[in-house]
N, C-alpha and C. Protein backbone atom coordinates (compact mmCIF):
# COMPACT_ATOMS: atom_id res chain seq x y z
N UNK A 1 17.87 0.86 18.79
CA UNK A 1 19.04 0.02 18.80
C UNK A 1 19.84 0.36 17.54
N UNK A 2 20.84 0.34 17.56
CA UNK A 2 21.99 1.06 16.44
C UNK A 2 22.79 -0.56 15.83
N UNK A 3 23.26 -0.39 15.00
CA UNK A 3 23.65 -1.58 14.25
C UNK A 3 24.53 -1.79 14.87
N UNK A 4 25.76 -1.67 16.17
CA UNK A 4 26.80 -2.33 16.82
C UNK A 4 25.77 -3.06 18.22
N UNK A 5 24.87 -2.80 18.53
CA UNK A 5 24.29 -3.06 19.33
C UNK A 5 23.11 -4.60 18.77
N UNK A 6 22.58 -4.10 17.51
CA UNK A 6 21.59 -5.24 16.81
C UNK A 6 22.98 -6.43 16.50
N UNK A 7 23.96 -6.43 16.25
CA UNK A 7 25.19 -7.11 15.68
C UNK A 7 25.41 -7.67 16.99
N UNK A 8 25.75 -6.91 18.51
CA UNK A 8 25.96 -7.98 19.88
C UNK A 8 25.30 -8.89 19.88
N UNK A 9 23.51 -8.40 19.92
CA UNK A 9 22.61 -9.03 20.43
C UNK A 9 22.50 -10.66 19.60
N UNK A 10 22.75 -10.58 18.28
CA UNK A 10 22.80 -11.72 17.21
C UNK A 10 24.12 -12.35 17.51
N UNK A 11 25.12 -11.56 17.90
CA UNK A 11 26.41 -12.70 17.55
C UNK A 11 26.22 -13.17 19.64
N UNK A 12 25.36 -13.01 20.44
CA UNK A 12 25.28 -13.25 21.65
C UNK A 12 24.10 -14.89 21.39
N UNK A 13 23.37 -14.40 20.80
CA UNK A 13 22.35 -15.44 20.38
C UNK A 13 23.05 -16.48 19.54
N UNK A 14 23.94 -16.41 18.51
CA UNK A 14 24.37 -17.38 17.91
C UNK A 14 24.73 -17.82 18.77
N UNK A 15 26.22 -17.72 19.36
CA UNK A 15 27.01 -18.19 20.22
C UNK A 15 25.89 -18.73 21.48
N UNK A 16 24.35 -18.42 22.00
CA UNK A 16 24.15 -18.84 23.21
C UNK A 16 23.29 -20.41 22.30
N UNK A 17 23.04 -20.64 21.22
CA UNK A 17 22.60 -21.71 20.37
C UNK A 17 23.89 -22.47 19.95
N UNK A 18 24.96 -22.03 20.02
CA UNK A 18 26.29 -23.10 20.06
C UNK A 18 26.33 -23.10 18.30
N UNK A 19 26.04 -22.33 17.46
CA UNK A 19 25.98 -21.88 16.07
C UNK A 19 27.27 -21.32 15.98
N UNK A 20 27.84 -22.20 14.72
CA UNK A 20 28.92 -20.68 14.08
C UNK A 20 28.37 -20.32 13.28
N UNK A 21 28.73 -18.47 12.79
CA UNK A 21 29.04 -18.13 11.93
C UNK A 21 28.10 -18.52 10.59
N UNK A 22 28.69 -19.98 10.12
CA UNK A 22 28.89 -20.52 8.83
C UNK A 22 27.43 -21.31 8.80
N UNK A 23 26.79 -21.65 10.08
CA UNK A 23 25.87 -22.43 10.43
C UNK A 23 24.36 -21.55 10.19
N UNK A 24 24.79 -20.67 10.89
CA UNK A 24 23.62 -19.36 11.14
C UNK A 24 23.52 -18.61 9.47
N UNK A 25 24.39 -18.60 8.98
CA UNK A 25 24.41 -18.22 7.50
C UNK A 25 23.81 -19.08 6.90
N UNK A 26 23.93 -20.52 6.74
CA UNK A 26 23.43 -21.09 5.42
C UNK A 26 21.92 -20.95 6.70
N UNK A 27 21.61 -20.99 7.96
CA UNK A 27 20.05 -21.58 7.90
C UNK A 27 19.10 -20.54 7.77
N UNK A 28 19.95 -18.86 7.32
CA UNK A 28 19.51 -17.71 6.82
C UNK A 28 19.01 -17.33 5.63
N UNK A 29 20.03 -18.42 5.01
CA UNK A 29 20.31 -18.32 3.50
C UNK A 29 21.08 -17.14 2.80
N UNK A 30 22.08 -16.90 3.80
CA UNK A 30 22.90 -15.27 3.62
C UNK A 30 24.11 -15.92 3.83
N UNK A 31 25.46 -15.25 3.10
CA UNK A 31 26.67 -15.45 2.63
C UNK A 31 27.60 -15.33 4.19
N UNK A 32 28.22 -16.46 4.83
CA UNK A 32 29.07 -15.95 6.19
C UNK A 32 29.25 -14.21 6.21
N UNK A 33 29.97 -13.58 4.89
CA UNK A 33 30.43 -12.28 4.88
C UNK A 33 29.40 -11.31 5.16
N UNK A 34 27.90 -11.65 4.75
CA UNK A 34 26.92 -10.58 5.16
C UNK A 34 26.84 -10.96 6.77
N UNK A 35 26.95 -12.07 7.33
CA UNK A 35 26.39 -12.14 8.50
C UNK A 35 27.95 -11.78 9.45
N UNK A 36 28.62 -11.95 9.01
CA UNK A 36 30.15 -11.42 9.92
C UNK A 36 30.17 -9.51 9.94
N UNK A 37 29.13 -9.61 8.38
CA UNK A 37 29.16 -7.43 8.14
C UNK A 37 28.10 -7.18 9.31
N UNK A 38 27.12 -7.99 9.66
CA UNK A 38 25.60 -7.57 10.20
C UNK A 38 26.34 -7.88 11.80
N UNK A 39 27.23 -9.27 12.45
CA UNK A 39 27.68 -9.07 14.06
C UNK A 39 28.22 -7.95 14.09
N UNK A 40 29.50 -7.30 13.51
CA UNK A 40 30.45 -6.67 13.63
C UNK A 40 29.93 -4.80 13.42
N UNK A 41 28.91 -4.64 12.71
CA UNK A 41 27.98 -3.37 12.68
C UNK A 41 28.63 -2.56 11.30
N UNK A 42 29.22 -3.37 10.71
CA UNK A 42 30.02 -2.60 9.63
C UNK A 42 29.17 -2.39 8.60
N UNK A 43 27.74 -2.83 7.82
CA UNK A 43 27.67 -2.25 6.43
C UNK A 43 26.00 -1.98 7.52
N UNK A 44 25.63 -1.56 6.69
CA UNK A 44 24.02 -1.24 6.68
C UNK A 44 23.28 -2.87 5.78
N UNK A 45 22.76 -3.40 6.24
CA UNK A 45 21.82 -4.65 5.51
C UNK A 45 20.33 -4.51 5.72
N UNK A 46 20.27 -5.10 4.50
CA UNK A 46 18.60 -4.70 3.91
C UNK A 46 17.72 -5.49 5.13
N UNK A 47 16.57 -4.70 5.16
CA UNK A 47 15.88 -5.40 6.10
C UNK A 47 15.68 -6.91 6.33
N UNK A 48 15.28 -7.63 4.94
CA UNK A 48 14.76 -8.60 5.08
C UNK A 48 15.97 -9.57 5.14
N UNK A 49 17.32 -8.95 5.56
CA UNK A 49 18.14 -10.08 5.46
C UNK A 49 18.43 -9.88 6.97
N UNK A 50 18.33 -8.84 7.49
CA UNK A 50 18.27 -8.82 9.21
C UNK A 50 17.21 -9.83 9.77
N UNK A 51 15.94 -9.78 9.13
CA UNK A 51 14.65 -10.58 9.41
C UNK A 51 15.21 -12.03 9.12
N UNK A 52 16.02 -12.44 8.17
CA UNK A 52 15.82 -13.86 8.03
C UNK A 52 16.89 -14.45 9.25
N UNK A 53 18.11 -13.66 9.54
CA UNK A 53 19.18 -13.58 10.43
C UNK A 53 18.08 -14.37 11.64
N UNK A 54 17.44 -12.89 12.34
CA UNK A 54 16.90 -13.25 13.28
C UNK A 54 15.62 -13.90 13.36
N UNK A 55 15.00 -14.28 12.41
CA UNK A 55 14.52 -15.58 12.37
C UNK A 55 15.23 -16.64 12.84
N UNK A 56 16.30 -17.20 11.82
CA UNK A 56 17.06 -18.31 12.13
C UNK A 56 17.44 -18.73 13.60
N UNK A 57 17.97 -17.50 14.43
CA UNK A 57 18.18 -17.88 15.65
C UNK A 57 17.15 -17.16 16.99
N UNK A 58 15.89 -17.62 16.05
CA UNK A 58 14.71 -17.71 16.95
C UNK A 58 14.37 -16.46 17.51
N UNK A 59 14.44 -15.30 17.19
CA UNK A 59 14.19 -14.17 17.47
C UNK A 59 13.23 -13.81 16.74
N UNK A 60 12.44 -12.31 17.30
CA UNK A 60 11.88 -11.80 16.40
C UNK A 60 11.74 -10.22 16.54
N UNK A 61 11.74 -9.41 15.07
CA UNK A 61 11.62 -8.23 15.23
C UNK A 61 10.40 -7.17 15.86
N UNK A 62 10.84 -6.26 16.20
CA UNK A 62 9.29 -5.26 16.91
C UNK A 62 9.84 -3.64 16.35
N UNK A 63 9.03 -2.54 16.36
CA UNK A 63 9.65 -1.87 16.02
C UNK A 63 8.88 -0.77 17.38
N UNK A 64 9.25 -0.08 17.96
CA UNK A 64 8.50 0.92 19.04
C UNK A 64 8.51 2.05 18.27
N UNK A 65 7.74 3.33 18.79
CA UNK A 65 7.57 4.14 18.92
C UNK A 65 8.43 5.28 19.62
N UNK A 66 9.01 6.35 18.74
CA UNK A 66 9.91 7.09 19.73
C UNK A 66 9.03 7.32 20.36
């Protein structure tokens, strides 16, 4: 999964939890602007702030095998 694709899947999940934005940020503990950089696929973000992201809106990470 490529970061415009990990960025749908989260801003699909916020929006299907009725979360803005501003909501999903503080229950991350990450700044609206990292989490608007992480929907939109624009910067590269450190792992553990992808992990707390998708924590918050009940997800969780896996990693496969090519």
């Amino acid at each position: 999964m490529d970061a415009a694709q990990l960025g749908a899947t989260l801003r699909a999940r916020r929006r299907e939890l009725g979360l803005t934005q501003s909501e999903t940020a503080d229950l991350a503990d990450v700044s609206p602007r990292v989490l608007s950089d992480l929907e939109n696929g624009r910067e590269t973000v450190r792992l553990d702030i992808v992990n707390a992201v998708v924590n918050a809106l009940g997800l969780s990470l896996s990693v496969q095998r090519p």
